[in-house]
N, C-alpha and C. Protein backbone atom coordinates (compact mmCIF):
# COMPACT_ATOMS: atom_id res chain seq x y z
N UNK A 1 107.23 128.60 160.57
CA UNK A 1 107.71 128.88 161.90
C UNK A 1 107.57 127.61 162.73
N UNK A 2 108.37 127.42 163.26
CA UNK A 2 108.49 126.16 165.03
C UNK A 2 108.28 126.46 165.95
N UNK A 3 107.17 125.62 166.51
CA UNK A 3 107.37 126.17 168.28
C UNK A 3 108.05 125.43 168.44
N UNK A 4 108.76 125.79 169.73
CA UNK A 4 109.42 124.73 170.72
C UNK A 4 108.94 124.61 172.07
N UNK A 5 108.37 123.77 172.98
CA UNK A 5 108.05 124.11 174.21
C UNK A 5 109.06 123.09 175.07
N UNK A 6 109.41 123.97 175.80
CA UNK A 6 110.21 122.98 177.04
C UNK A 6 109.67 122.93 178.03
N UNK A 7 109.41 121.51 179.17
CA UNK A 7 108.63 121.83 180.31
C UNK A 7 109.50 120.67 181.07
N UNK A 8 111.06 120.88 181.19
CA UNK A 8 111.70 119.83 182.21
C UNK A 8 110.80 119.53 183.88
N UNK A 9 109.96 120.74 183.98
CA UNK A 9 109.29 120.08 185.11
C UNK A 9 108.02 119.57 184.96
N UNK A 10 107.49 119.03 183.85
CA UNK A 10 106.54 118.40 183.57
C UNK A 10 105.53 118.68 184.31
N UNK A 11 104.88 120.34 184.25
CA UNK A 11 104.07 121.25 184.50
C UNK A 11 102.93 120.85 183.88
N UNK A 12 101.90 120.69 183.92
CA UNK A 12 100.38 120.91 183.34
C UNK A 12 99.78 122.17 182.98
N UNK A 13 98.70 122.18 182.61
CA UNK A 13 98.60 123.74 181.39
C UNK A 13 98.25 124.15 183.09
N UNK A 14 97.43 123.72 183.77
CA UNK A 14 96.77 124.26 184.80
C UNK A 14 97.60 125.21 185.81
N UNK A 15 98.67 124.59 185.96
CA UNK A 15 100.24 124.70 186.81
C UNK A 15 100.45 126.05 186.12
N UNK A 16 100.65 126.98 184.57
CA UNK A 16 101.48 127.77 184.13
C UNK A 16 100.56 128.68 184.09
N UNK A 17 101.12 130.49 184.97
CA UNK A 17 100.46 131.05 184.91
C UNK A 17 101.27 131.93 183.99
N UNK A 18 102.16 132.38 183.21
CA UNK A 18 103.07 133.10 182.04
C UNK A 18 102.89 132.37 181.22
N UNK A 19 103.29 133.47 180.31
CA UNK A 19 103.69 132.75 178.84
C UNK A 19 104.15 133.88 177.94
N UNK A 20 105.66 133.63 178.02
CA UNK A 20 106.94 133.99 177.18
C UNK A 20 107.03 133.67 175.93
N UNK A 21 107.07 134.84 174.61
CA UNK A 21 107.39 134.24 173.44
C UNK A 21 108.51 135.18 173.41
N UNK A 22 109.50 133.97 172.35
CA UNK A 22 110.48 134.53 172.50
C UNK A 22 111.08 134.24 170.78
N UNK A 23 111.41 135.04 169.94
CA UNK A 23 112.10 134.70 168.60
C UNK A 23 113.61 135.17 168.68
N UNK A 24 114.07 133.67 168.02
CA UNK A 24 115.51 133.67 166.69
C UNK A 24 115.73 133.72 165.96
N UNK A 25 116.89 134.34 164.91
CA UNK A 25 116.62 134.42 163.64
C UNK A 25 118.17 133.38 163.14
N UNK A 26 118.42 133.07 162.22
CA UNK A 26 119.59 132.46 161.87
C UNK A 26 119.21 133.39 160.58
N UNK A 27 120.79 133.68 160.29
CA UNK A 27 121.41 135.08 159.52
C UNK A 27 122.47 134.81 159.39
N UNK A 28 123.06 134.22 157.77
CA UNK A 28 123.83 133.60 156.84
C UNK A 28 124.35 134.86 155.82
N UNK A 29 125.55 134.75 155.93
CA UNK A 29 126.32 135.84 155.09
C UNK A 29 126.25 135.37 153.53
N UNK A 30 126.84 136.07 152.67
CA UNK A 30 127.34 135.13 151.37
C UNK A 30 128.48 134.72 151.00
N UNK A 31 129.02 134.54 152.64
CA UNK A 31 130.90 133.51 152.86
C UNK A 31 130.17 132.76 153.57
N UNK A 32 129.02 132.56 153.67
CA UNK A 32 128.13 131.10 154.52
C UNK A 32 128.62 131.40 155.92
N UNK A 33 129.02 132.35 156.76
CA UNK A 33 129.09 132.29 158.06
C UNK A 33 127.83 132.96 159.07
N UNK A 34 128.00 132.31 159.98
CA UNK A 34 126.40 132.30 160.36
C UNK A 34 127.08 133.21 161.53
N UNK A 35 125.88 134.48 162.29
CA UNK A 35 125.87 135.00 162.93
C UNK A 35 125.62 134.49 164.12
N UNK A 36 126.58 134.51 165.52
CA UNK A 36 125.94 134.54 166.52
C UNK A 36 126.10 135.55 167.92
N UNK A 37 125.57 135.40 168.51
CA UNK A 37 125.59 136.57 170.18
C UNK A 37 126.43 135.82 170.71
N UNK A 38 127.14 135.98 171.95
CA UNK A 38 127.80 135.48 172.81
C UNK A 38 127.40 136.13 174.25
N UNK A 39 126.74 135.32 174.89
CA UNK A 39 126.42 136.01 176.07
C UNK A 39 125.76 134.88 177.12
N UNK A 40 126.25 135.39 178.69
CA UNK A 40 126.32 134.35 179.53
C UNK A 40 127.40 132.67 179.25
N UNK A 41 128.45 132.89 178.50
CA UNK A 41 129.26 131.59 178.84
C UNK A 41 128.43 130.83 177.57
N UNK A 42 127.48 131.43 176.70
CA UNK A 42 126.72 130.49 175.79
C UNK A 42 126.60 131.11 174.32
N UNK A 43 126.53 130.69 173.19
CA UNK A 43 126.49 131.57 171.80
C UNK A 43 125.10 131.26 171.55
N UNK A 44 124.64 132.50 170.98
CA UNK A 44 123.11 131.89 170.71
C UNK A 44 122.88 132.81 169.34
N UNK A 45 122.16 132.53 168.65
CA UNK A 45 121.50 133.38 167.92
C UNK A 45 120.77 134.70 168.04
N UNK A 46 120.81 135.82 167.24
CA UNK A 46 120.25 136.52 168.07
C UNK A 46 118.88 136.87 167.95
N UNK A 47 118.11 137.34 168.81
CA UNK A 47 116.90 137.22 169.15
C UNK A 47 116.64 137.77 170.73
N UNK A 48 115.09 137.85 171.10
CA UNK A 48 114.63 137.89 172.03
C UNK A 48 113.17 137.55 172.60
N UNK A 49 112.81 138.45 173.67
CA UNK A 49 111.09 138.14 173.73
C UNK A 49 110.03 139.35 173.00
N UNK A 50 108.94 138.97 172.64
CA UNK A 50 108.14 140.44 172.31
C UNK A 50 107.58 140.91 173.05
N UNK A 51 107.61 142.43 173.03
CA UNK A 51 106.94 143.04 174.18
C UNK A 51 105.43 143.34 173.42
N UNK A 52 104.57 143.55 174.46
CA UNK A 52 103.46 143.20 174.55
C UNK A 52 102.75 144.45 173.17
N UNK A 53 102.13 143.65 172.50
CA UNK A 53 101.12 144.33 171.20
C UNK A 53 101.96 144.30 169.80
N UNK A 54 103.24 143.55 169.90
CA UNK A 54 104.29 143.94 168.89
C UNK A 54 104.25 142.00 168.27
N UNK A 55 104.18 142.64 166.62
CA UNK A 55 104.08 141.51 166.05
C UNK A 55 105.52 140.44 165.94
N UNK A 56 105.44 138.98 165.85
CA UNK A 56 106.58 138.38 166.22
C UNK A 56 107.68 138.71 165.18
N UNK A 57 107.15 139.36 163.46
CA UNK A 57 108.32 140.03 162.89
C UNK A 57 109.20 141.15 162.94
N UNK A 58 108.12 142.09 164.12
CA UNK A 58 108.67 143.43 164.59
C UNK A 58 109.70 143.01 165.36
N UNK A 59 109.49 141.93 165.97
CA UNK A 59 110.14 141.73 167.02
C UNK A 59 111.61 140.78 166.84
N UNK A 60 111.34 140.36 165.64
CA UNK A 60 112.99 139.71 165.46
C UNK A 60 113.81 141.01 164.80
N UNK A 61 112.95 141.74 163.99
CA UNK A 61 113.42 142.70 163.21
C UNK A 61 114.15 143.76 164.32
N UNK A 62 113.94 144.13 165.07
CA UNK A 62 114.07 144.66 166.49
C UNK A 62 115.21 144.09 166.72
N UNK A 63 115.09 143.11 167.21
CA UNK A 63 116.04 142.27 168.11
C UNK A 63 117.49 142.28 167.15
N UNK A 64 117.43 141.69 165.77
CA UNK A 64 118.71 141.91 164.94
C UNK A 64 119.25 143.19 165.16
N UNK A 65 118.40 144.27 164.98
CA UNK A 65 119.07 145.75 164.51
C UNK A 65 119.97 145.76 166.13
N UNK A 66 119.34 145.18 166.83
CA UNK A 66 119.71 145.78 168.76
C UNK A 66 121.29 145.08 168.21
């Protein structure tokens, strides 16, 4: 697994009082075409955030079926 952290406002740990996890999955057919969402003007993979006590595989597993 990867984290990724983005902090364009070059926040300090002290500064952040949240913390959002959020999973993607990339999901390959066997014609090699890759799945994506389309939403807001942007394609993304699909995925989301986990809600609270739910493990991060429940939670992609979740998120695909949605």
């Amino acid at each position: 697994m990867k984290e990724i952290f983005i902090n364009e406002d070059n926040l300090s740990k002290n500064e952040i009082n949240e913390e959002v996890i959020r999973v993607k999955g990339l999901i390959i057919n066997d014609k090699n075409e890759i799945l994506l969402g389309y939403s807001n003007n942007t394609y993304q993979f699909p995925g989301g955030h986990l809600e609270e006590g739910e493990a991060i595989s429940d939670t992609l597993k979740r998120k695909i079926k949605e």
